[in-house]
Protein backbone atom coordinates (compact mmCIF):
# COMPACT_ATOMS: atom_id res chain seq x y z
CA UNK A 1 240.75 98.75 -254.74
CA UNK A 2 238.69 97.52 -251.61
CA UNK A 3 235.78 100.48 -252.39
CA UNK A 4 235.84 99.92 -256.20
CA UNK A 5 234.99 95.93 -255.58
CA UNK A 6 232.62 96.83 -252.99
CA UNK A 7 230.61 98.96 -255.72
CA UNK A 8 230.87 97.18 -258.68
CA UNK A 9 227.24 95.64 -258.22
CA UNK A 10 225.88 99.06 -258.09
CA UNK A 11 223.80 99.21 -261.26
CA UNK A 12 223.14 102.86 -263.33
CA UNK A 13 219.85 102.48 -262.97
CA UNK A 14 220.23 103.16 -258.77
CA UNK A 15 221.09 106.60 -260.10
CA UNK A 16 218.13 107.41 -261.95
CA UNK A 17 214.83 108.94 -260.45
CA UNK A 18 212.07 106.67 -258.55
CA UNK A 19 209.67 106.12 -261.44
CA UNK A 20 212.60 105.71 -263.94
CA UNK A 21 213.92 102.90 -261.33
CA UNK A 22 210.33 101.47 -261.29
CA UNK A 23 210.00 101.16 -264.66
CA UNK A 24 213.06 98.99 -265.42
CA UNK A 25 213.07 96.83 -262.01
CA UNK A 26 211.02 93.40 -262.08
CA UNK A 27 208.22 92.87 -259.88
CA UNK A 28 208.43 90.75 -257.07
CA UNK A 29 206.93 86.97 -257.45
CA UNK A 30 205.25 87.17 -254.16
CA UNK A 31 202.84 89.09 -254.95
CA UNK A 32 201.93 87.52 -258.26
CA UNK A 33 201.46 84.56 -256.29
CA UNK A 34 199.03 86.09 -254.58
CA UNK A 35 197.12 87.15 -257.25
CA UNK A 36 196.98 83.58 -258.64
CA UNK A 37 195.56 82.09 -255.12
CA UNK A 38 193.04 84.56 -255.26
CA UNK A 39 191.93 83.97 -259.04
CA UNK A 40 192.28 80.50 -258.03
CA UNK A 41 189.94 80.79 -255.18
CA UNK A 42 187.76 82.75 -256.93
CA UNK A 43 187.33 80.17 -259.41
CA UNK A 44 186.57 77.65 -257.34
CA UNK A 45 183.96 79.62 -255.38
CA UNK A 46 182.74 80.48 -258.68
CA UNK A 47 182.26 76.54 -259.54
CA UNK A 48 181.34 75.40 -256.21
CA UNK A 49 178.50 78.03 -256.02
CA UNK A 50 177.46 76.36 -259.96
CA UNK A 51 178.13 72.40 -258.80
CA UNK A 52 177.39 72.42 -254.87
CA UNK A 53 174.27 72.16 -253.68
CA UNK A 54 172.31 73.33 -250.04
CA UNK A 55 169.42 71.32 -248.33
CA UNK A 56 165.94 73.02 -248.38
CA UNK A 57 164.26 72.56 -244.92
CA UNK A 58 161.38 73.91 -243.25
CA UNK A 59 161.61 73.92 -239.44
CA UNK A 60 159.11 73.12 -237.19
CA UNK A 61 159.27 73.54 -233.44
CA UNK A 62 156.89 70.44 -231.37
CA UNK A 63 157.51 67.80 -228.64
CA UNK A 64 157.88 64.29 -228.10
CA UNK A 65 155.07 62.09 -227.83
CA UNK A 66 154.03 58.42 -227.29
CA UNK A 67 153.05 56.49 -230.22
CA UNK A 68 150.06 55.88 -228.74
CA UNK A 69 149.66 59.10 -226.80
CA UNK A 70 148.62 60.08 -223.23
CA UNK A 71 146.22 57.85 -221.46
CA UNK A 72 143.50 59.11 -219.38
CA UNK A 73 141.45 57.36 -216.75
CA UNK A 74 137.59 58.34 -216.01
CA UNK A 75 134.89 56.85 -214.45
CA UNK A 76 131.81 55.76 -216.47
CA UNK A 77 129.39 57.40 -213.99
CA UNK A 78 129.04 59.69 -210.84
CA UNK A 79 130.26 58.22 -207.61
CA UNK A 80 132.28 58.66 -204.53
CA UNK A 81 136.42 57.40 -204.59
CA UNK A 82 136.47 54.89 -202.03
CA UNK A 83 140.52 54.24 -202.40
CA UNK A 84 143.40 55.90 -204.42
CA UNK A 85 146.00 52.87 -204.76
CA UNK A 86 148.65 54.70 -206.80
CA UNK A 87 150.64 58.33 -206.81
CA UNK A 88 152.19 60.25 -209.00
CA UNK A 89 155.31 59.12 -210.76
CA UNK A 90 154.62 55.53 -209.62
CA UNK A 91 154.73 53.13 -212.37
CA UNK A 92 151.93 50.34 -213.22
CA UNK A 93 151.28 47.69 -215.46
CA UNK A 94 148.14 47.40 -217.80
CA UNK A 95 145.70 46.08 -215.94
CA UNK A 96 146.58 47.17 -212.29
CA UNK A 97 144.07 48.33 -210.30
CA UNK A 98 144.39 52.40 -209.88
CA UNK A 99 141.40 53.80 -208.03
CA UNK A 100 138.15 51.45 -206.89
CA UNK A 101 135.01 53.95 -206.71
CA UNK A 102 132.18 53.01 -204.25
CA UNK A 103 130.35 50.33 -205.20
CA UNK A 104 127.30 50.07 -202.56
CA UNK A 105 124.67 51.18 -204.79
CA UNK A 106 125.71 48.50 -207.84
CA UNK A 107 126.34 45.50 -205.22
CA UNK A 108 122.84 45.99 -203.41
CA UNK A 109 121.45 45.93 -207.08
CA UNK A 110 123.41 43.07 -208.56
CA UNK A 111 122.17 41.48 -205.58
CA UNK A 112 118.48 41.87 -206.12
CA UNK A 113 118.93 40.86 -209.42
CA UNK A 114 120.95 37.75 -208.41
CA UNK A 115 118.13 36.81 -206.04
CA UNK A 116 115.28 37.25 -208.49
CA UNK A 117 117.28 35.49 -211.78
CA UNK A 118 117.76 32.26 -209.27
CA UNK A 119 114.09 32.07 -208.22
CA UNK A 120 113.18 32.57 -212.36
CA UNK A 121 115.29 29.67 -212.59
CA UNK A 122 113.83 27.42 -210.31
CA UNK A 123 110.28 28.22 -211.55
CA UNK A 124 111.52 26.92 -214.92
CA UNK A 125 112.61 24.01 -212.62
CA UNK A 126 109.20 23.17 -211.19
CA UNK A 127 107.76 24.09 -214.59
CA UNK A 128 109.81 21.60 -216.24
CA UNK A 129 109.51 18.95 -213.42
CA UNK A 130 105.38 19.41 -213.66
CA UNK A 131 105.14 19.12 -217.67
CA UNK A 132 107.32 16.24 -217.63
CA UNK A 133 105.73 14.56 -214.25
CA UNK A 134 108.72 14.31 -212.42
CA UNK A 135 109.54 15.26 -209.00
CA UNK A 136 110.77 18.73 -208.49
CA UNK A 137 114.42 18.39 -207.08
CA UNK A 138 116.83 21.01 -208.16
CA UNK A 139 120.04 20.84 -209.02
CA UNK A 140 121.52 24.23 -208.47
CA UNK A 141 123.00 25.93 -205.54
CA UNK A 142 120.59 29.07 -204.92
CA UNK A 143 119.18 29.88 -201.40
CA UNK A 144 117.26 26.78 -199.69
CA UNK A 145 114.19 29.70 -198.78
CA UNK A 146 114.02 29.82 -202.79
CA UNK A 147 113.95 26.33 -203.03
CA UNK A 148 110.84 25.82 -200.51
CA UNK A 149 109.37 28.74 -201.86
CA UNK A 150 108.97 27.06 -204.97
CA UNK A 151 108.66 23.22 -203.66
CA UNK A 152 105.45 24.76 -202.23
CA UNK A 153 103.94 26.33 -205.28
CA UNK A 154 104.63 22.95 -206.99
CA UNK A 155 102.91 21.22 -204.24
CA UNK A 156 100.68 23.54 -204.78
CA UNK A 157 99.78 22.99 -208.44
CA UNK A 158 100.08 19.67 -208.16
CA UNK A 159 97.42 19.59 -205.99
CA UNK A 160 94.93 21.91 -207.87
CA UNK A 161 95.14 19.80 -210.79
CA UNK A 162 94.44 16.97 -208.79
CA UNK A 163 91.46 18.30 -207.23
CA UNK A 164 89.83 19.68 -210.44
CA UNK A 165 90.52 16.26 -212.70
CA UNK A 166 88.61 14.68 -209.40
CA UNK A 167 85.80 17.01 -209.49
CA UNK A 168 85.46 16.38 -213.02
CA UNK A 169 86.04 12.25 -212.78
CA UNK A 170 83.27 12.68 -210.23
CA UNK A 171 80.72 13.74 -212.40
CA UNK A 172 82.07 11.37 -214.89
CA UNK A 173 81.33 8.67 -212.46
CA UNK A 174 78.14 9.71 -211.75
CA UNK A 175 76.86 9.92 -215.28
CA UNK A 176 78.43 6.40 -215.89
CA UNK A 177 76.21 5.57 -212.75
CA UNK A 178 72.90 7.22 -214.12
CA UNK A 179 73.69 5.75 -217.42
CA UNK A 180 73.77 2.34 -215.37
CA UNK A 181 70.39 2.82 -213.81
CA UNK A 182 68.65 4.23 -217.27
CA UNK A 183 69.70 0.99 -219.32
CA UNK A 184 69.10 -1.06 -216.44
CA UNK A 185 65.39 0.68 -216.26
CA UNK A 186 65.07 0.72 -219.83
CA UNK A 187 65.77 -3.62 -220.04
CA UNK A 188 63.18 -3.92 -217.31
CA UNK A 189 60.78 -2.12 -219.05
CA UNK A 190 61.69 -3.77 -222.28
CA UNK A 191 60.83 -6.90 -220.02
CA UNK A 192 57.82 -6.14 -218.35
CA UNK A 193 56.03 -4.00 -221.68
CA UNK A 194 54.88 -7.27 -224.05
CA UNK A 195 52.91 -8.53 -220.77
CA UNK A 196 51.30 -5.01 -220.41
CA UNK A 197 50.58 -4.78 -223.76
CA UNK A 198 48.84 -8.20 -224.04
CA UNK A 199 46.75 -7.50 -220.74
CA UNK A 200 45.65 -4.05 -222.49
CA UNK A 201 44.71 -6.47 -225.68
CA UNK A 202 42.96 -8.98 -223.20
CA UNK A 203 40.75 -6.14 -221.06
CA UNK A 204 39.79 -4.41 -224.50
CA UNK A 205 38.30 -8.04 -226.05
CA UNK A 206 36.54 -8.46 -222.51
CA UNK A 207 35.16 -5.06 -222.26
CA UNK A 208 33.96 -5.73 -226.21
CA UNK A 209 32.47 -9.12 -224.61
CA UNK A 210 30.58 -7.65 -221.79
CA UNK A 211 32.89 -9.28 -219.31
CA UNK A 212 34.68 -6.47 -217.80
CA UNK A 213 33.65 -3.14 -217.26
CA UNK A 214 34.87 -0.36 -219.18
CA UNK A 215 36.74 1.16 -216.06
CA UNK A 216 38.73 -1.56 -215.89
CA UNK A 217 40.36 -1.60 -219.86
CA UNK A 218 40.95 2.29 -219.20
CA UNK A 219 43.24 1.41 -216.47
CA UNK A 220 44.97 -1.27 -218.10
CA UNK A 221 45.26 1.05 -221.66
CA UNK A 222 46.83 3.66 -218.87
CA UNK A 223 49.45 1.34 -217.32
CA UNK A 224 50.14 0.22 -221.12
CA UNK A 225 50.86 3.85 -222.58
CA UNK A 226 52.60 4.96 -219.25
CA UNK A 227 55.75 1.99 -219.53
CA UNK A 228 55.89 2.95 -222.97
CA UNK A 229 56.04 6.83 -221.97
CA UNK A 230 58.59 5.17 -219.56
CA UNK A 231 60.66 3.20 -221.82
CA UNK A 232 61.14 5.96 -223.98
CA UNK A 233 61.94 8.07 -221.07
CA UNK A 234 65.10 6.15 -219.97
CA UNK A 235 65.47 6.26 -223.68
CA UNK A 236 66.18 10.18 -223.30
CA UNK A 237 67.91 9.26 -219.87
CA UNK A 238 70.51 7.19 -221.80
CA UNK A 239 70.83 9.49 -224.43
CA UNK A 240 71.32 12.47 -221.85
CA UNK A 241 73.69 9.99 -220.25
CA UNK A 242 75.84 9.37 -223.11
CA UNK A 243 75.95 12.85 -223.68
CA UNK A 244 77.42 14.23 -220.12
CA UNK A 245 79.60 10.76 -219.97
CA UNK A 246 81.20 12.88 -223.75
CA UNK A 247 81.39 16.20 -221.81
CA UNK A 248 83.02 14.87 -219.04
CA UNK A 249 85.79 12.78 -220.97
CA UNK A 250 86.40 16.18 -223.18
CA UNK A 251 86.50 18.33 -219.89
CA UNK A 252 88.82 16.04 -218.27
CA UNK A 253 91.64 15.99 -221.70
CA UNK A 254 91.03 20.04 -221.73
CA UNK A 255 91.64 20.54 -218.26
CA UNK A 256 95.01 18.86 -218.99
CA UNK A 257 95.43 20.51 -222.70
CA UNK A 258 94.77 23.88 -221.08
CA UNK A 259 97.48 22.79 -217.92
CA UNK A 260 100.21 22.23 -220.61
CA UNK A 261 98.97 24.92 -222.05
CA UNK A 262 99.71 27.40 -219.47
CA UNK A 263 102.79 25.63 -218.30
CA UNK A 264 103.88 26.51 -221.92
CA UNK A 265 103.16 29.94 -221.65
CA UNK A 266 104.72 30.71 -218.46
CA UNK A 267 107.55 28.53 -219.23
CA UNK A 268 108.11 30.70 -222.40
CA UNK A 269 107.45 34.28 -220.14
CA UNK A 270 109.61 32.95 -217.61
CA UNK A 271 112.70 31.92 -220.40
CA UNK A 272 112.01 35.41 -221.34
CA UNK A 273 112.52 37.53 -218.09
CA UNK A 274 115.47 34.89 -217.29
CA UNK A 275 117.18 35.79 -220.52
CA UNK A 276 116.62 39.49 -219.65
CA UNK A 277 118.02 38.97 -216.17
CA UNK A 278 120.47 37.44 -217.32
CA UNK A 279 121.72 40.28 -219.67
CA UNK A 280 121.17 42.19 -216.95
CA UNK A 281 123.31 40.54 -214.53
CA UNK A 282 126.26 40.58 -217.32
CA UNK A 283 125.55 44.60 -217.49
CA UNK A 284 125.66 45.14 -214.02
CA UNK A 285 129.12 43.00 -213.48
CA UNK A 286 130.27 45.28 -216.19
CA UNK A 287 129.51 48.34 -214.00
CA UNK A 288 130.78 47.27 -211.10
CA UNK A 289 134.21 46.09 -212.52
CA UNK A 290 134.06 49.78 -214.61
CA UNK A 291 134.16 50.90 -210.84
CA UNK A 292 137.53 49.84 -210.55
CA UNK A 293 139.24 52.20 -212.56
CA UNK A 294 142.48 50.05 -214.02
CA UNK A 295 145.29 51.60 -216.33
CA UNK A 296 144.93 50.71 -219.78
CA UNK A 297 148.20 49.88 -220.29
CA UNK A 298 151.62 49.93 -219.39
CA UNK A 299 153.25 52.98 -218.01
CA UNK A 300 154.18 56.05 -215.81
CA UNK A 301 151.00 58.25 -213.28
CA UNK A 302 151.59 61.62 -214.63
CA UNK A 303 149.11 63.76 -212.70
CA UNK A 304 146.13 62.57 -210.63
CA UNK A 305 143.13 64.86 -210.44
CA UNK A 306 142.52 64.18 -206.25
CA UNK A 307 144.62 62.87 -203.55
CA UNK A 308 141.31 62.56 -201.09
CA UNK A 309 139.31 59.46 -200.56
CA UNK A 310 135.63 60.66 -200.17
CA UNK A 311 135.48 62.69 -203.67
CA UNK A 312 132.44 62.74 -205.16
CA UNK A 313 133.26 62.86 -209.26
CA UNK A 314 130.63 62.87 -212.20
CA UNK A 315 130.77 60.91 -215.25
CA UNK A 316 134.17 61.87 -217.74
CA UNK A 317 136.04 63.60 -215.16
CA UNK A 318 139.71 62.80 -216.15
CA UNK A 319 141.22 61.42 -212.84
CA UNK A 320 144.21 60.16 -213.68
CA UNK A 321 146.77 60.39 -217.01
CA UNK A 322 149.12 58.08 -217.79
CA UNK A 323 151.99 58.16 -219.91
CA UNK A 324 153.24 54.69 -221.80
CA UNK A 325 156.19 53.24 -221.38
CA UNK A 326 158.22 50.84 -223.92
CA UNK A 327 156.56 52.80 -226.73
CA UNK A 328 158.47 54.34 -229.46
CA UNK A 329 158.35 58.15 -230.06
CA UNK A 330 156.88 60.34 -232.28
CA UNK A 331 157.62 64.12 -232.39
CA UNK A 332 154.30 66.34 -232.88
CA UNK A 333 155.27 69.23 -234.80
CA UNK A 334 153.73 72.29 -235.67
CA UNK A 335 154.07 73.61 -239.27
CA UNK A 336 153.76 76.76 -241.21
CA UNK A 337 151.41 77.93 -243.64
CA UNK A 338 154.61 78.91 -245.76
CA UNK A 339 155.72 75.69 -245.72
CA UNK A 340 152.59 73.17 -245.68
CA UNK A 341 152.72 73.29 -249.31
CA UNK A 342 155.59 71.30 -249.49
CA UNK A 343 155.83 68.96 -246.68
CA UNK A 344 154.66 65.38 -247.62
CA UNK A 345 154.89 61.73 -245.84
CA UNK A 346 157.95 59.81 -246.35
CA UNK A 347 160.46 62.74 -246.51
CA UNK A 348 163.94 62.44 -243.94
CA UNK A 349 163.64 64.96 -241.12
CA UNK A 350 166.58 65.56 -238.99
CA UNK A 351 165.53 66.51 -235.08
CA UNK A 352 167.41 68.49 -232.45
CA UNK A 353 166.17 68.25 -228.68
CA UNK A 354 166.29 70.98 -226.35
CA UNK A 355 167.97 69.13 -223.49
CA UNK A 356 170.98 68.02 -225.53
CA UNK A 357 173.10 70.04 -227.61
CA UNK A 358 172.85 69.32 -231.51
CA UNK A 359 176.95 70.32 -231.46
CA UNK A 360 177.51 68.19 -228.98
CA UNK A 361 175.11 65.22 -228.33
CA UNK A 362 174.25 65.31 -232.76
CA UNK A 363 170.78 65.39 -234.46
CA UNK A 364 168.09 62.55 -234.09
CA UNK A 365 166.41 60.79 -237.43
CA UNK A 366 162.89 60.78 -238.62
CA UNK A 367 160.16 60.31 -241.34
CA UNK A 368 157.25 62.23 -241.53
CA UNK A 369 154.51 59.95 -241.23
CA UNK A 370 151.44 62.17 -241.09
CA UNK A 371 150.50 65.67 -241.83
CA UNK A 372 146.90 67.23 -240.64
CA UNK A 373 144.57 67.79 -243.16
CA UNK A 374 143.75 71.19 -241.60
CA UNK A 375 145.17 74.08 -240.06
CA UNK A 376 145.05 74.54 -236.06
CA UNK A 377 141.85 77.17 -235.42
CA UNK A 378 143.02 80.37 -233.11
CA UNK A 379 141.49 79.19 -229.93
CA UNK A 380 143.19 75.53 -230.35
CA UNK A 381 146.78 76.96 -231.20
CA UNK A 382 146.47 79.62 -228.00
CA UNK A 383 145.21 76.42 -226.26
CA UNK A 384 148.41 74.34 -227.41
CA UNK A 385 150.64 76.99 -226.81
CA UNK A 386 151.25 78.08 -230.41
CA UNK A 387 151.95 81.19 -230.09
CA UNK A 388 155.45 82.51 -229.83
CA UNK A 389 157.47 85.74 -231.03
CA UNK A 390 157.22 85.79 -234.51
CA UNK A 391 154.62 82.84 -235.23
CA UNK A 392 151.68 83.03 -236.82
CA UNK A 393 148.87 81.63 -235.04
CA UNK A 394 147.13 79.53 -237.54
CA UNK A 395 149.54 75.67 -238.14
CA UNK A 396 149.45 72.72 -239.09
CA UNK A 397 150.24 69.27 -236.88
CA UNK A 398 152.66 66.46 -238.18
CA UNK A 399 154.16 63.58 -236.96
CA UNK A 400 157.15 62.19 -237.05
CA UNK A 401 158.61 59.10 -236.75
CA UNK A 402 161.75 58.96 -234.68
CA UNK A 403 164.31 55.97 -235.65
CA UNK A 404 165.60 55.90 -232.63
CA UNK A 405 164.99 56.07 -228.74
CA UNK A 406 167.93 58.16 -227.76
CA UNK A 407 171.45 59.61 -228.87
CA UNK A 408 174.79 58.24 -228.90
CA UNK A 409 177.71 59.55 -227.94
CA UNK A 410 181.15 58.10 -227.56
CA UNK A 411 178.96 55.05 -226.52
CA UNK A 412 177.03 56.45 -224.10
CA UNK A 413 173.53 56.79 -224.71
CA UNK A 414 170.91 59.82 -223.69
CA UNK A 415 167.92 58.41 -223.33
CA UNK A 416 164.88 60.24 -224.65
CA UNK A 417 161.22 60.89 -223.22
CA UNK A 418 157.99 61.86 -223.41
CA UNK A 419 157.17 66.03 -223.71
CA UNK A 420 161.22 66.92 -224.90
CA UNK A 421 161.32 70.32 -226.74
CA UNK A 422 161.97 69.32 -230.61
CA UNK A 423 162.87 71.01 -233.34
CA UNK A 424 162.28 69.47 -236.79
CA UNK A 425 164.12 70.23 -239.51
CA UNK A 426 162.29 68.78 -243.01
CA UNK A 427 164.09 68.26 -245.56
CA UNK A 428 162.02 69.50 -248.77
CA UNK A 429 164.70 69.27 -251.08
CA UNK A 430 168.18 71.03 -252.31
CA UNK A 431 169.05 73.82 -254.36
CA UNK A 432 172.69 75.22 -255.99
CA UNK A 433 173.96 77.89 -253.79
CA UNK A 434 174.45 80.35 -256.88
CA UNK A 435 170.34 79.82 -256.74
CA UNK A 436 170.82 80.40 -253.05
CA UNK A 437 172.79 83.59 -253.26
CA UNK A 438 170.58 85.31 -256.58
CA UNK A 439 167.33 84.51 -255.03
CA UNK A 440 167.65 87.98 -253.57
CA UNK A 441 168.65 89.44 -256.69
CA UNK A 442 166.15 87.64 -258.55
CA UNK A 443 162.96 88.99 -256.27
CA UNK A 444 164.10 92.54 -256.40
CA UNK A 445 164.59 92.23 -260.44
CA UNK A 446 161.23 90.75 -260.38
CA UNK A 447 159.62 93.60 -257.94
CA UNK A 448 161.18 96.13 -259.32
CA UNK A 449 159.48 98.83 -261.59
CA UNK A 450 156.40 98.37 -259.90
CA UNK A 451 154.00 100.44 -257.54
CA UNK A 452 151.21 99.74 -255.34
C-alpha cells in the first residue's frame, strides 16, 4: 500500500519519450518573465532614444586669463636702471614705485630750463614795471643773481631813455632859445627900420637939393635896404625856428611811441618763449616721472627682465609683467575650424580645470563673450603653443566669461588663478540620441554608391 501511495502522482506522460514529454508539459514562467523585461526594456530604449535628447558641444582647450590681461612695464626711452625696488612674486599696488631709471641727463636739463623760464619771467617783470613806470620789484622767488641781472638791465634802460629824451629836450631848448633871439632881433629891427627909412627919404631930398653929396644918400639907401634884408632875415630865422621847435616836440613823442613800441614787441616775444618754456618744463616733468617706472595697477611681479642695477635698456624693452589681482577671469580658448561655424556670444559653456578633477571638484560656468573675427596665422598658433597631437594649426580665439572665481566643494572653496589649463565645453545645442546613433548610418547611406 505504502509504494502504490508513493506513486500515485506519477503521471503517464513520465513514460513517454523526451519530445512527447515536451510537448504536453507547460513552460516555466521564469523565463517568460524574462522575455517581458527584455521587450520591456527594449521599448523603453526604443522611446528614450525617440524622446531623450544629448547636448551638442564643441570643446576647446585654453587658459585662464585676467579680465584685463597681463601688464607689462617699459621704459619710454634708453637709459641706465639706477634701482630695482621689487622681486618676483612680490605683490604691489597701482601706483607703487617698481624700478627708478637714471635720471641725470633729464634733471641737468629740467634745470636749465628752470633757470632760463625764471629769468623770461622776470624780463616780463621789468618789461611790465618800465611800460607802466613803476619800480621794478619782483614778486617771485627765483635766484637773487637773476634778479640783479635784470634790476641792472632796467637800470639800464631806464637810463638810455633818459639820456636820449635829454639830448633831444636839448635841442628843443635851444631852438626855443634861437627862436627867442630871432623875434627879439626881428622887434628891434621892426623898431629901429621907420627911422632908417625916413633918414634914407631925408638924404635923397638933400642930395636932390644940393645939400649933401651923393656919397652920403648911397650910404644911407645901404643901411635902409640892409635892416630890411635883416628883418626879413630873422623872418626866415623864426620860421626855421618854429620849424626845428615842431621836429623836436615830434622826435621827443616818437622816441617814446617807438619805446612802447619795442617794449610791446619784446613783451609779446618774451610771452612767447615763456609759454614755450613753459610747455617745455611740463614735458620734461613728464619724462622724468616716466623714469620711474610704477605698476599700472594692482597686482602680482610675474617675471622681471634684470635683477642688476647698472643695465643699460632701450626704449620698449618689457622689464617687468605684472599680473592683476581682484580681477575676474576669463578663459582664452582656442577653437576649431569645424566648429567656428557654430559658436556665437551668449551661449552657456561649462569649464573643467586641469588642477581639479571635474568628478571630483565639478565643472565651472561661463558665457562666451567674444569670438575672433579671424583665424590664428601658422607662425602665431606655433608661437601660442597651438599645436598638439591631433590639432590643426590654424584656430580661432574666444573668451569666456567665468561666473565664478573658484569651485565649491562640501563648502570648501578652490580658489582659481591666472594661466590654469581649461577646457571649454560649448554648448551649441541638443539633438535626440536616435539622431545620435543613425548619424553613422545616415553618412554611409549618403556616401555610398559613389567613387572618387
Amino acid at each position: 500500500m505504502k509504494s502504490l501511495a508513493q506513486y500515485s502522482h506519477v503521471s503517464h506522460i513520465d513514460f513517454h519519450p523526451p519530445l512527447i514529454r515536451l510537448q504536453h508539459t507547460a513552460p516555466h514562467p521564469q523565463g517568460l518573465w524574462v522575455l517581458w523585461t527584455l521587450l520591456g526594456l527594449l521599448a523603453f530604449l526604443l522611446v528614450w532614444s525617440l524622446v531623450g535628447r544629448l547636448d551638442i558641444v564643441a570643446v576647446a582647450d585654453g587658459k585662464l586669463v585676467s579680465a584685463s590681461y597681463l601688464k607689462i612695464v617699459q621704459p619710454p626711452e634708453a637709459g641706465i636702471i639706477n634701482e630695482i625696488l621689487v622681486r618676483e612674486g612680490e605683490r604691489v599696488r597701482a601706483g607703487q614705485i617698481l624700478m627708478r631709471m637714471d635720471a641725470l641727463v633729464t634733471s641737468a636739463d629740467l634745470e636749465a630750463i628752470n633757470t632760463e623760464y625764471d629769468r623770461k619771467r622776470l624780463v616780463l617783470a621789468r618789461i611790465d614795471a618800465e611800460l607802466g613806470g613803476m619800480p621794478f620789484a619782483p614778486d617771485m622767488l627765483v635766484s637773487a643773481a637773476l634778479v640783479r641781472e635784470t634790476g641792472a638791465q632796467y637800470q639800464a634802460n631806464l637810463n638810455a631813455l633818459a639820456a636820449t629824451l635829454a639830448e633831444e629836450r636839448s635841442r628843443l631848448l635851444r631852438a626855443q632859445q634861437e627862436l627867442a633871439a630871432a623875434r627879439q632881433q626881428k622887434e628891434r629891427l621892426e623898431a629901429v627900420l621907420p627911422h632908417y627909412r625916413e633918414q634914407d627919404r631925408a638924404y635923397q631930398r638933400l642930395v636932390a637939393e644940393g645939400f649933401a653929396g651923393g656919397l652920403m644918400g648911397s650910404d644911407k639907401r645901404r643901411e635902409r635896404i640892409e635892416k630890411e634884408q635883416e628883418l626879413v632875415t630873422q623872418g626866415h630865422l623864426i620860421a626855421a625856428a618854429h620849424a626845428s621847435i615842431d621836429q623836436s616836440q615830434k622826435r621827443l613823442e616818437q622816441i617814446e611811441a617807438d619805446h612802447i613800441r619795442q617794449l610791446h614787441a619784446e613783451r609779446h616775444e618774451v610771452q612767447a618763449q615763456i609759454d614755450k618754456l613753459a610747455k617745455e618744463k611740463e614735458k620734461q616733468l613728464h619724462r622724468r616721472q616716466l623714469l620711474e617706472l610704477k605698476a599700472p595697477q594692482d597686482g602680482v611681479i610675474k617675471d622681471l627682465a634684470t635683477h642688476t642695477a647698472g643695465t643699460v635698456v632701450q626704449p620698449g624693452t618689457v622689464l617687468a609683467s605684472l599680473v592683476p589681482s581682484d580681477e575676474s577671469l576669463k578663459a582664452e580658448v582656442w577653437i576649431s575650424n569645424e566648429d567656428i561655424g557654430f559658436v556665437r556670444e551668449g551661449q552657456t559653456v561649462k569649464l573643467k580645470f586641469a588642477p581639479y578633477s571635474f568628478q571630483k571638484y565639478g565643472m565651472g560656468q561661463g558665457t562666451v563673450e567674444h569670438v575672433s573675427a579671424d583665424a590664428q596665422s601658422e607662425d602665431e598658433a606655433r608661437d601660442k603653443g597651438l599645436y598638439g597631437a591631433g590639432q590643426r594649426p590654424l584656430r580661432y580665439k574666444a573668451l569666456v566669461a567665468v561666473d565664478a572665481s573658484g569651485l565649491e566643494v562640501e563648502g570648501v572653496k578652490y580658489g582659481l588663478s591666472v594661466g590654469m589649463q581649461t577646457t571649454a565645453e560649448i554648448l551649441l545645442g541638443n539633438r535626440t540620441v536616435a539622431e545620435y546613433l543613425l548619424s553613422p548610418v545616415k553618412k554611409a547611406w549618403h556616401e555610398a554608391g559613389r567613387e572618387r
